[in-house]
Protein backbone atom coordinates (compact mmCIF):
# COMPACT_ATOMS: atom_id res chain seq x y z
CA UNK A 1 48.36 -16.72 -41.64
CA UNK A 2 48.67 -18.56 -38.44
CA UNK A 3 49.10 -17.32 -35.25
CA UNK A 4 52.75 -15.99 -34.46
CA UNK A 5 52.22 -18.21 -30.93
CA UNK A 6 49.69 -20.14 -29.08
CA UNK A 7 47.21 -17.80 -28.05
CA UNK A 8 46.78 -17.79 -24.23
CA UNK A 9 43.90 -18.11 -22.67
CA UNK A 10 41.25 -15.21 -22.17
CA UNK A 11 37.51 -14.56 -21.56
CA UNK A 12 35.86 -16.52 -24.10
CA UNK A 13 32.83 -14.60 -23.93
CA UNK A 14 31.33 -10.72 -22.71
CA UNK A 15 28.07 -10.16 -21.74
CA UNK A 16 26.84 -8.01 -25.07
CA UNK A 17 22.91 -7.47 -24.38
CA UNK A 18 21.86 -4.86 -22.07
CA UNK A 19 19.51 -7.68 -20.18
CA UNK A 20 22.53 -9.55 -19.54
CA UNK A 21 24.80 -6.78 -18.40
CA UNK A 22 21.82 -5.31 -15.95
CA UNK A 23 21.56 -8.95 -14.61
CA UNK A 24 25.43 -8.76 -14.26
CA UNK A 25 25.59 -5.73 -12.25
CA UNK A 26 22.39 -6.33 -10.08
CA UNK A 27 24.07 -9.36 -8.95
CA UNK A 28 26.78 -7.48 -7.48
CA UNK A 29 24.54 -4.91 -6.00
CA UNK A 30 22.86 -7.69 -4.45
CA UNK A 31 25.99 -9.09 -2.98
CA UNK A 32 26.97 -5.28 -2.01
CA UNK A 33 23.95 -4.69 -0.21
CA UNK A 34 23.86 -8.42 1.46
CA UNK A 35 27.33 -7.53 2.77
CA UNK A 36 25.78 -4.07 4.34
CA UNK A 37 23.28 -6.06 5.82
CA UNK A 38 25.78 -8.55 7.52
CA UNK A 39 27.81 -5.74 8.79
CA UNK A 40 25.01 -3.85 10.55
CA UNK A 41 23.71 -6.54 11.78
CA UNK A 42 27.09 -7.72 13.56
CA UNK A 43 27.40 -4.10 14.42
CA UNK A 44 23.69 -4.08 16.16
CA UNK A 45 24.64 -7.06 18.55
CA UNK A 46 27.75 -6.62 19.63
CA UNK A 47 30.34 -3.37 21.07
CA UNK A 48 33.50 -3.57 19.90
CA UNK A 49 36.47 -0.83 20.51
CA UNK A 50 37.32 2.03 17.83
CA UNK A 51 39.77 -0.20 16.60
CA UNK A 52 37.51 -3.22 15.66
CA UNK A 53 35.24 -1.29 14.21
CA UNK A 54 37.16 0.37 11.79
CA UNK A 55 39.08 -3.04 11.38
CA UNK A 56 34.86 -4.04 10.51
CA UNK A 57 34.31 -1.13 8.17
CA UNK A 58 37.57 -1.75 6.03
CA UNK A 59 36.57 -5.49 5.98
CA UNK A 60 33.26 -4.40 4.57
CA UNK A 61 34.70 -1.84 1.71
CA UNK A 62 37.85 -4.72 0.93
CA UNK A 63 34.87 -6.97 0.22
CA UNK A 64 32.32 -5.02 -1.95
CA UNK A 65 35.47 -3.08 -3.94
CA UNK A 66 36.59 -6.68 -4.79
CA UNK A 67 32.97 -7.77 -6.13
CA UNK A 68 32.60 -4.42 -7.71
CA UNK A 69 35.99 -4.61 -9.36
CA UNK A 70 35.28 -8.23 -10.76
CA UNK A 71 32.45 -7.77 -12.24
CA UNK A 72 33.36 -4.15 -13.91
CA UNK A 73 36.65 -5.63 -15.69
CA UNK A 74 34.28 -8.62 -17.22
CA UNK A 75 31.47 -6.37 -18.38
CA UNK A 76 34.36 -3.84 -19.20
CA UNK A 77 32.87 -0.52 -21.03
CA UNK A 78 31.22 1.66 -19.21
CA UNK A 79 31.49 -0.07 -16.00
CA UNK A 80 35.09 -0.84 -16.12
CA UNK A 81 35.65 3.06 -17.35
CA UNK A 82 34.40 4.47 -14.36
CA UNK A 83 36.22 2.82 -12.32
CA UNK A 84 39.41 3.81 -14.10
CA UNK A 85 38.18 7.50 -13.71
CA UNK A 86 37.64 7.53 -9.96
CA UNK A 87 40.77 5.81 -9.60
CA UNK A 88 42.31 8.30 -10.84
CA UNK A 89 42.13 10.45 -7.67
CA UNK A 90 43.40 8.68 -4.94
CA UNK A 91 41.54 10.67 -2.27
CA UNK A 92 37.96 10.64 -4.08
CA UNK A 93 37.51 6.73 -2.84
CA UNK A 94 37.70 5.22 0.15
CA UNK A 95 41.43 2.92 0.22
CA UNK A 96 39.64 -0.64 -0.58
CA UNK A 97 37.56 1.10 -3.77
CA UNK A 98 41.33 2.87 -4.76
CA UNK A 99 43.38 -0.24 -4.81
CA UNK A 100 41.15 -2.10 -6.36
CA UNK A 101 40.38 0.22 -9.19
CA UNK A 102 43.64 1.44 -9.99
CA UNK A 103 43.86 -2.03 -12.03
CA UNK A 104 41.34 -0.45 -14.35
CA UNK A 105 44.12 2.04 -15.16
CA UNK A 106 46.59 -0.63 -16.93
CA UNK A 107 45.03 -4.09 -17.81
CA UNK A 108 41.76 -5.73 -17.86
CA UNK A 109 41.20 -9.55 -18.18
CA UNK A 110 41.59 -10.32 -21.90
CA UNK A 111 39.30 -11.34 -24.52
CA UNK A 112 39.91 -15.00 -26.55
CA UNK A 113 41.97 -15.21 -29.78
CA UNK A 114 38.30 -16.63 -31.53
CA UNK A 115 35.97 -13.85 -30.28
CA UNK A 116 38.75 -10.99 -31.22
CA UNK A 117 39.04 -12.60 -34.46
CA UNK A 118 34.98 -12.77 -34.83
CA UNK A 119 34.80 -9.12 -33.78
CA UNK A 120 37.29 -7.68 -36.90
CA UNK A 121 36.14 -10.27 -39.40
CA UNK A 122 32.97 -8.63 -38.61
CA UNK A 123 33.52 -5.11 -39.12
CA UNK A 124 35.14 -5.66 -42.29
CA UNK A 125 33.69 -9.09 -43.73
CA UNK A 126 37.51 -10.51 -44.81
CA UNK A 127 39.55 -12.68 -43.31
CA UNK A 128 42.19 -11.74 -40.68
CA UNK A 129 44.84 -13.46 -42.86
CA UNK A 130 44.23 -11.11 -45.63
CA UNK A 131 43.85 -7.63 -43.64
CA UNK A 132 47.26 -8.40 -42.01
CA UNK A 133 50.72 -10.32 -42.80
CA UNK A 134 50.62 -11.20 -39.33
CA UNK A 135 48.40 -10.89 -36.02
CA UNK A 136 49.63 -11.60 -32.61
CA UNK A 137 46.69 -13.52 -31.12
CA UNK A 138 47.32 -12.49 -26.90
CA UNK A 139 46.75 -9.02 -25.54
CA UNK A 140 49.36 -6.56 -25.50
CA UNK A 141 47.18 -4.56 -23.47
CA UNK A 142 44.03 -4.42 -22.39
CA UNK A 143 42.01 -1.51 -21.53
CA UNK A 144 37.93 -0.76 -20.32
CA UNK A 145 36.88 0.07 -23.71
CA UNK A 146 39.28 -2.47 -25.90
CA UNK A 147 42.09 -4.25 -26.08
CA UNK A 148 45.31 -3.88 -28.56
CA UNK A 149 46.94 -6.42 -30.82
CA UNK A 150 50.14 -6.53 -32.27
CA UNK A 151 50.34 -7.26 -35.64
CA UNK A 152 52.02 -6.54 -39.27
CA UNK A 153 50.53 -4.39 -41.97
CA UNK A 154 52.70 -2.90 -45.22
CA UNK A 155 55.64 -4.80 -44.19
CA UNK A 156 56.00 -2.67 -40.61
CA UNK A 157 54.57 -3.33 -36.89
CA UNK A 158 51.13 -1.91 -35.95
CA UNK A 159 48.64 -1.61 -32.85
CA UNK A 160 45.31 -2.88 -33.94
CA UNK A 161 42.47 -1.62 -30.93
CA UNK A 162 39.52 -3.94 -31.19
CA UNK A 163 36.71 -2.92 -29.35
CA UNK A 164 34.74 -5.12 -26.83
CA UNK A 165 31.33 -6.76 -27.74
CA UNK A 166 28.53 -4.66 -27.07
CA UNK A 167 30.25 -2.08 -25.31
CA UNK A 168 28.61 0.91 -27.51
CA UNK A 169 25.12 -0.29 -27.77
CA UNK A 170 24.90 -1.36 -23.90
CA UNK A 171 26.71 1.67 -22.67
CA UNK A 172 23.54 3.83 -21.57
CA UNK A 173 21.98 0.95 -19.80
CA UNK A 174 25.39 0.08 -17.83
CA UNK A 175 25.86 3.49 -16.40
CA UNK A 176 21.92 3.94 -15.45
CA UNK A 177 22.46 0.93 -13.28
CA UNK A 178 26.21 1.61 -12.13
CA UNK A 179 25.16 5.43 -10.99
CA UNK A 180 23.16 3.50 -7.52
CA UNK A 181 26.61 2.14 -6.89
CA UNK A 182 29.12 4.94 -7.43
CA UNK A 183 26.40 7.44 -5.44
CA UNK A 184 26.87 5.60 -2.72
CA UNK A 185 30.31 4.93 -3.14
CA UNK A 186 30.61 9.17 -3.31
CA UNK A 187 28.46 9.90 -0.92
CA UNK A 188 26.36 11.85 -3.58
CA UNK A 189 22.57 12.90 -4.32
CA UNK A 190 21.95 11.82 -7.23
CA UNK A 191 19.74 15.41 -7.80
CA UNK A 192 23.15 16.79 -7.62
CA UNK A 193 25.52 15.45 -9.83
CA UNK A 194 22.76 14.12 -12.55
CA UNK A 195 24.65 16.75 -15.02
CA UNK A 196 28.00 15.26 -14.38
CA UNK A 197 26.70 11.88 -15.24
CA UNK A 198 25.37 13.32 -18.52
CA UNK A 199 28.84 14.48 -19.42
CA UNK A 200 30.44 11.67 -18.66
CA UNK A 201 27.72 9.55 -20.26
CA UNK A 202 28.32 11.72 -23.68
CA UNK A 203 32.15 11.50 -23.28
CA UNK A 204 32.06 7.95 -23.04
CA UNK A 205 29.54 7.03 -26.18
CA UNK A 206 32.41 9.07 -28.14
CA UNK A 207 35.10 7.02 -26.93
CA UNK A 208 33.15 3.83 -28.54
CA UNK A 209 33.14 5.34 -31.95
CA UNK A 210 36.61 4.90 -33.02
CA UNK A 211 36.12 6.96 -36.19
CA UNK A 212 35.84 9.99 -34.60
CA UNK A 213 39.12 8.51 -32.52
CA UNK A 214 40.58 8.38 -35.56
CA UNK A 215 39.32 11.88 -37.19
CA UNK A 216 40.15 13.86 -33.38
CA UNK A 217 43.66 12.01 -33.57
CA UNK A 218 44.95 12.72 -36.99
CA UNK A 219 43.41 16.55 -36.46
CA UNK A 220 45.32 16.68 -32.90
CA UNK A 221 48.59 15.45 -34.44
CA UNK A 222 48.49 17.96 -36.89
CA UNK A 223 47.83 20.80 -34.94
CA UNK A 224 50.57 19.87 -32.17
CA UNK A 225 53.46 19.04 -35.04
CA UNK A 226 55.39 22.07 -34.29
CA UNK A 227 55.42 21.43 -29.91
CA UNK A 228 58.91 19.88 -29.21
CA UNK A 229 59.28 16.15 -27.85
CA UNK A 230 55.80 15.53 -28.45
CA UNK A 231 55.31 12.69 -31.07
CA UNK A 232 51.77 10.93 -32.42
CA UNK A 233 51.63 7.29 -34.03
CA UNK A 234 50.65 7.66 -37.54
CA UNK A 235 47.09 5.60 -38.55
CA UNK A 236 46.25 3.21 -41.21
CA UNK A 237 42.44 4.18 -42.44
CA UNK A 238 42.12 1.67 -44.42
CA UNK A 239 42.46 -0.93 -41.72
CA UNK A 240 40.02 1.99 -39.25
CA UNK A 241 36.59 1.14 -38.54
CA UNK A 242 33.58 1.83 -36.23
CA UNK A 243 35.21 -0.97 -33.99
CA UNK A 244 38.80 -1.29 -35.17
CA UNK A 245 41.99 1.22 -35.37
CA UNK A 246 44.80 0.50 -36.86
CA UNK A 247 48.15 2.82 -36.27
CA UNK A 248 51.79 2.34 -36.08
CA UNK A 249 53.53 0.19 -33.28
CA UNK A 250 55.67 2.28 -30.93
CA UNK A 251 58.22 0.64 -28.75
CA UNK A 252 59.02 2.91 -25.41
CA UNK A 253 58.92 3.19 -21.67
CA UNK A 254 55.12 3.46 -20.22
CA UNK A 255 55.15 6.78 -18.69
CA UNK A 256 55.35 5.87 -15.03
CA UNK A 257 58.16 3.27 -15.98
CA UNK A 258 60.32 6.13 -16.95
CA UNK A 259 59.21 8.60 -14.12
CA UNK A 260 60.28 5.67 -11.64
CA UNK A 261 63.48 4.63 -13.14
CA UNK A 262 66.96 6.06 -13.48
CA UNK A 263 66.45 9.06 -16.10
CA UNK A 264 68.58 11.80 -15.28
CA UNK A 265 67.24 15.46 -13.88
CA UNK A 266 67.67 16.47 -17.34
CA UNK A 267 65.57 13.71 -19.36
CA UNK A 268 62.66 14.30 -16.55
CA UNK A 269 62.39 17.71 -17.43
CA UNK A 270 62.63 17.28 -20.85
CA UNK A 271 59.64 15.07 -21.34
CA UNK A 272 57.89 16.91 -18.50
CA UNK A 273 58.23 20.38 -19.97
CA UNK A 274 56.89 18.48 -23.62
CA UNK A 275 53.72 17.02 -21.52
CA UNK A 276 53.00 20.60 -20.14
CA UNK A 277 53.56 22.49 -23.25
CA UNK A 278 51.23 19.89 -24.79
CA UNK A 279 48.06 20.26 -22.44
CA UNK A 280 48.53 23.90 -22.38
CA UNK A 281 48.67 24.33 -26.08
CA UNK A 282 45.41 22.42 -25.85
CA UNK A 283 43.67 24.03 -23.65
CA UNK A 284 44.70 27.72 -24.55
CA UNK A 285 44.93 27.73 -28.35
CA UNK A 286 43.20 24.42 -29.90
CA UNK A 287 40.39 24.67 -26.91
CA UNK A 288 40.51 20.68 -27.84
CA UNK A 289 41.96 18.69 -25.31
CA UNK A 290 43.41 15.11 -24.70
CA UNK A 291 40.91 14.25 -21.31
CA UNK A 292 42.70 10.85 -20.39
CA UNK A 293 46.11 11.86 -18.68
CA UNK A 294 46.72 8.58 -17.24
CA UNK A 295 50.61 6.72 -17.40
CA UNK A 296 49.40 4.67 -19.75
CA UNK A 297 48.31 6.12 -22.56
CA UNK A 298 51.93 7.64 -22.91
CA UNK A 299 55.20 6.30 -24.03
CA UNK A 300 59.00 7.97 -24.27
CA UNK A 301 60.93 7.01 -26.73
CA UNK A 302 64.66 8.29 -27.39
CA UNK A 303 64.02 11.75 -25.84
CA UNK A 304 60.32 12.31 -26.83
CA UNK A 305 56.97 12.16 -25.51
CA UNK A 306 54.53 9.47 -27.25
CA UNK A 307 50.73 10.40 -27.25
CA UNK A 308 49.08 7.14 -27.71
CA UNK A 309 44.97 7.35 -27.44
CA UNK A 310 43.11 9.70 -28.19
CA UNK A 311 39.56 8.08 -27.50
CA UNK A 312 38.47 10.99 -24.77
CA UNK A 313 39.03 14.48 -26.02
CA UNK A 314 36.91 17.16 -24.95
CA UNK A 315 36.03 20.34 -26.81
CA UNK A 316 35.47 23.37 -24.93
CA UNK A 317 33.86 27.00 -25.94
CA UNK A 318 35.70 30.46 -25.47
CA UNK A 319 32.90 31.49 -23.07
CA UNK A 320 33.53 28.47 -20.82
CA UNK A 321 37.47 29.21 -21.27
CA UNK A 322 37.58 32.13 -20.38
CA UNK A 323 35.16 31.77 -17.06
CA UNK A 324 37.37 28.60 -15.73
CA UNK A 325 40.76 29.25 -16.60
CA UNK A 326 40.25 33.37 -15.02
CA UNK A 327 40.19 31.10 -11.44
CA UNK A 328 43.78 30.40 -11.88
CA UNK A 329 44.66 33.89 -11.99
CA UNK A 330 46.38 34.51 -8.21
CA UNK A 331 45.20 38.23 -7.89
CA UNK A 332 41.87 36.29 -7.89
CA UNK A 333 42.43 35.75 -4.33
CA UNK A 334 43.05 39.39 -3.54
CA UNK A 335 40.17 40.85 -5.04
CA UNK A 336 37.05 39.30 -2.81
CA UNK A 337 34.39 40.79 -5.22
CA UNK A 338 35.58 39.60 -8.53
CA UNK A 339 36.17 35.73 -7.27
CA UNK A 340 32.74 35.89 -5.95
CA UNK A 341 31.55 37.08 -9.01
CA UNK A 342 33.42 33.96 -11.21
CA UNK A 343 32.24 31.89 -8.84
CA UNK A 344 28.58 33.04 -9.28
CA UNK A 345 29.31 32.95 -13.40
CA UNK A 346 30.24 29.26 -12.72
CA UNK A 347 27.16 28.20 -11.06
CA UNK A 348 29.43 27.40 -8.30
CA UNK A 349 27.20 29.86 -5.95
CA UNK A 350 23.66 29.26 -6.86
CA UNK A 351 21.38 32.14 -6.17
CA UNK A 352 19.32 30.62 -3.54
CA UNK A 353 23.14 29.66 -1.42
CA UNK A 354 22.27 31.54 2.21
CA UNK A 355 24.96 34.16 3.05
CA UNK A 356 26.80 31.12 5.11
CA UNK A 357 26.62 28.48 2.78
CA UNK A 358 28.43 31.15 0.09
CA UNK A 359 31.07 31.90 2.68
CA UNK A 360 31.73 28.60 2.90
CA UNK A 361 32.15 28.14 -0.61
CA UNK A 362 34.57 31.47 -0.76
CA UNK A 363 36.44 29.71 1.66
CA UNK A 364 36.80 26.25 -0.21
CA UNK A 365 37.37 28.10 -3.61
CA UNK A 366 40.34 30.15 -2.14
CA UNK A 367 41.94 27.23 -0.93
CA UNK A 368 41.92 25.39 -4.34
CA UNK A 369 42.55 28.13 -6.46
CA UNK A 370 46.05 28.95 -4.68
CA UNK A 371 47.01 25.75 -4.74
CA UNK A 372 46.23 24.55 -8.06
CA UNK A 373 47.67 28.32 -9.00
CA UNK A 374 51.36 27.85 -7.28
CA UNK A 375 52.73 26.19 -10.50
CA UNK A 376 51.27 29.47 -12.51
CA UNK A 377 52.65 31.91 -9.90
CA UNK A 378 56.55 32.28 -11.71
CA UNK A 379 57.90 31.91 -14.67
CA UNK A 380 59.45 28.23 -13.52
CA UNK A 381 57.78 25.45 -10.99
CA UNK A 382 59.27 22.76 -9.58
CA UNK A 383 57.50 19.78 -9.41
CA UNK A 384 59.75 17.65 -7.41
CA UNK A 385 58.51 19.44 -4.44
CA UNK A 386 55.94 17.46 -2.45
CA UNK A 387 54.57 20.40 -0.45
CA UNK A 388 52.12 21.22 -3.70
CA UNK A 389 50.77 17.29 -4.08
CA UNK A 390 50.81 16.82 -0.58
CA UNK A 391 48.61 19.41 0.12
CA UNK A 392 46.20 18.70 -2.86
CA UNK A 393 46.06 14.98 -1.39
CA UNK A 394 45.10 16.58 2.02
CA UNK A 395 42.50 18.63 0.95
CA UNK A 396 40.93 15.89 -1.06
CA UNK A 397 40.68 13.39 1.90
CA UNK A 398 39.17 16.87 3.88
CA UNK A 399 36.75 17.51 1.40
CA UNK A 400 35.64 13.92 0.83
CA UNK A 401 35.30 13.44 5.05
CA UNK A 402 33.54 16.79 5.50
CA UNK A 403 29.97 15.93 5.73
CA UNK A 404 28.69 19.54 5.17
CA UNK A 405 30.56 19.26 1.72
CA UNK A 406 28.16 16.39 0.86
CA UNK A 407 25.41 18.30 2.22
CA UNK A 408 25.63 21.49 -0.40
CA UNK A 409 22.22 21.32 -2.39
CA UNK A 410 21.87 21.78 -5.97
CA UNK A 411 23.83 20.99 -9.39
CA UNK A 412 27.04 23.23 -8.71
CA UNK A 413 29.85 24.33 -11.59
CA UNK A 414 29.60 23.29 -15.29
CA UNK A 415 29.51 19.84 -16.43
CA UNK A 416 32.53 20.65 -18.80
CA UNK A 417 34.63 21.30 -15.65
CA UNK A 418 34.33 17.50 -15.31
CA UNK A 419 37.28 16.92 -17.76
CA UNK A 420 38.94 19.45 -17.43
CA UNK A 421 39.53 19.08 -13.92
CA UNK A 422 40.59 15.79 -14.20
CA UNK A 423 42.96 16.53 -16.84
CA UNK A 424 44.64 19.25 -14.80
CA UNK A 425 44.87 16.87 -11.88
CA UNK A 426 46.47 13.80 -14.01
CA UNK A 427 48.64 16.33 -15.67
CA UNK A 428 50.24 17.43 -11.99
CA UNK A 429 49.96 14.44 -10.87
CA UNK A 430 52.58 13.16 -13.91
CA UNK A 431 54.31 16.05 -13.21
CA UNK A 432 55.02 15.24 -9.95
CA UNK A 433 55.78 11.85 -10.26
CA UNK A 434 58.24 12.84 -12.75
CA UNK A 435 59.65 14.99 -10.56
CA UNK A 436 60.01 17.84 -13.60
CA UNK A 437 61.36 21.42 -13.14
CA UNK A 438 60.15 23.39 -16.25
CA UNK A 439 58.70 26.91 -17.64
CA UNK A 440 54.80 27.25 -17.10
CA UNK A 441 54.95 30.39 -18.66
CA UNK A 442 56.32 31.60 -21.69
């Protein structure tokens, strides 16, 4: 088999030993800090205006977002992830660290033709030439965990995922010496938020083993056949591995292609009606959910919804169900004793939280609730209307800038809510850029 065209080129190599990687990422913490250093030290010697010092600070964050960023898409994994995550939330970074990560969300640099070819002759000791009639050698797409191939298999087009190089086995080691960085990117104790990091730790070792990918995706599919205009690739096993998934090539518009185009009221709320029906089926019946709502791991294709990845699923108990989803209930915010009490079953008020510091968290809690509640509130939301984003985004960029936020003490709310947060906020957030008008209860 020879390669359908010349293979472009790509990073010939990725840092696979955890010695290497640490080296990697200390180097740009070195460069981080240096830059600190040169900015307080201009700062200490001279008195410039308001202006020239924010003009200074943004200088400083354009600079360390752009080291961070290169060296997180050439590691990839772990690193790379992250920064796809916080991206995700355009008010959780400062604007330098947002721009620069949202790359993380589509592409990463590619690997070479000759070290994705080592990588599946390894996981299943043949040849590429006889595992497929044909393998397109360049990147259709590349991603923080792996990158996807097209190819031919049983005379029809396929996806083949490879996964990086020593993504899996360097994983803990990455994110023990990324934490430093995205602390102090946050703003975060690291006492704090240690439980989060755990979560997303475990999420992340699942999303290496593309086996249970594979198992989670063909159970998912099954489960959501009967939701309308939602539609799952179908998966080749014998061409799955620990490293490698095989599944059926689906032609379609990325998902934020279509929101931005020229679909009609009607198409929009169509496939926006099919995403929502599709989380909430998740979360209220399967308690198994898709945890990755970003553009680009969906598709539409003639009228339907294409779920593409299912690498990051999280699995949640009826105890912890029941506790987080009773928040979105609006007479929650009529009935003071009973939202203090959810919030207490939460962990989100800690027993040693002085009467003020509890108030304060009453008040914070109200204020998400009855917004992330509006779209629960009838039997139909529109989600065309900016008021409901725009006030999300707003209370993000308060909460991040409120120091007394930062300064709450103690590991606060369940590490499960980690997920399921964010999928609730990429769901909305595709939602709105769709601008859909559909039922949210039926």
């Amino acid at each position: 088999m020879e390669p359908t065209s010349s293979p472009e080129s790509g990073q010939e190599s990725i840092r696979s030993t955890p010695v290497s990687r640490m080296a990697a990422l200390a180097g740009a913490g070195a460069s981080v800090g240096l830059n600190y250093l040169k900015y307080y030290g201009k700062r200490a010697v001279t008195s410039g205006t308001p202006e020239s010092t924010t003009a200074a600070r943004e200088a400083l964050d354009e600079a360390n977002a752009t080291r961070i960023y290169q060296t997180f898409s050439q590691l990839k994994g772990g690193p790379l992830k992250l920064a796809q995550m916080l991206s995700m939330d355009d008010d959780l970074l400062p604007a330098a660290y947002a721009s620069q990560f949202a790359q993380a969300q589509y592409s990463a640099p590619p690997l070479s033709w000759p070290l994705v070819r080592r990588t599946i002759e390894r996981e299943f000791r043949q040849p590429v030439e006889s595992l497929y009639e044909s393998f397109t050698p360049q990147a259709a797409h590349g991603a923080s965990i792996g990158q996807v191939h097209r190819a031919r298999y049983n005379s029809q087009d396929v996806a083949v995922k490879i996964q990086y190089p020593g993504v899996a086995e360097s994983l803990t080691s990455d994110l023990r010496v990324v934490k430093p960085v995205a602390l102090q990117m946050l703003g975060l104790r690291e006492a704090d938020v240690a439980h989060y990091f755990r979560e997303v730790e475990a999420r992340l070792l699942e999303e290496t083993d593309y086996l249970m990918e594979l198992r989670r995706s063909q159970e998912l599919a099954a489960a959501c056949a009967g939701l309308a205009h939602v539609r799952f690739p179908a998966f080749h096993p014998d061409r799955c591995s620990a490293r490698v998934l095989t599944m059926d090539w689906v032609d379609g518009q990325p998902l934020d292609r279509f929101a931005d185009g020229p679909a009609t009221q009607e198409e929009r709320d169509r496939i926006g009606q099919a995403l929502w029906d599709f989380y909430d089926y998740q979360f209220h019946t399967l308690l198994l959910f898709h945890a990755d709502p970003h553009p680009g791991n969906f598709l539409v294709r003639e009228g339907d919804l294409w779920v593409l990845d299912f690498g990051c699923t999280r699995a949640i108990s009826q105890e912890f169900h029941d506790r987080q989803f009773a928040l979105l209930d609006p007479a929650m915010l009529t009935d003071d004793p009973t939202f203090t009490a959810a919030l207490h079953g939460l962990q989100i008020i800690l027993p040693e939280d002085s009467p003020e510091t509890v108030a304060r968290i009453l008040a914070l809690g109200r204020r998400s609730v009855e917004l992330l509640a509006r779209p629960l509130q009838s039997d139909q939301f529109d989600f065309a209307d900016p008021a409901v984003m725009k006030a999300i985004y707003e209370m993000g960029e308060a909460n991040r800038k409120d120091k007394s936020i930062r300064q709450l003490r103690g590991a606060r709310g369940p590490a499960e809510s980690v997920y399921v947060n964010r999928a609730y906020f990429g769901l909305y957030s595709l939602l709105h850029r769709l601008r859909a008008n559909i039922h949210t209860r039926r």
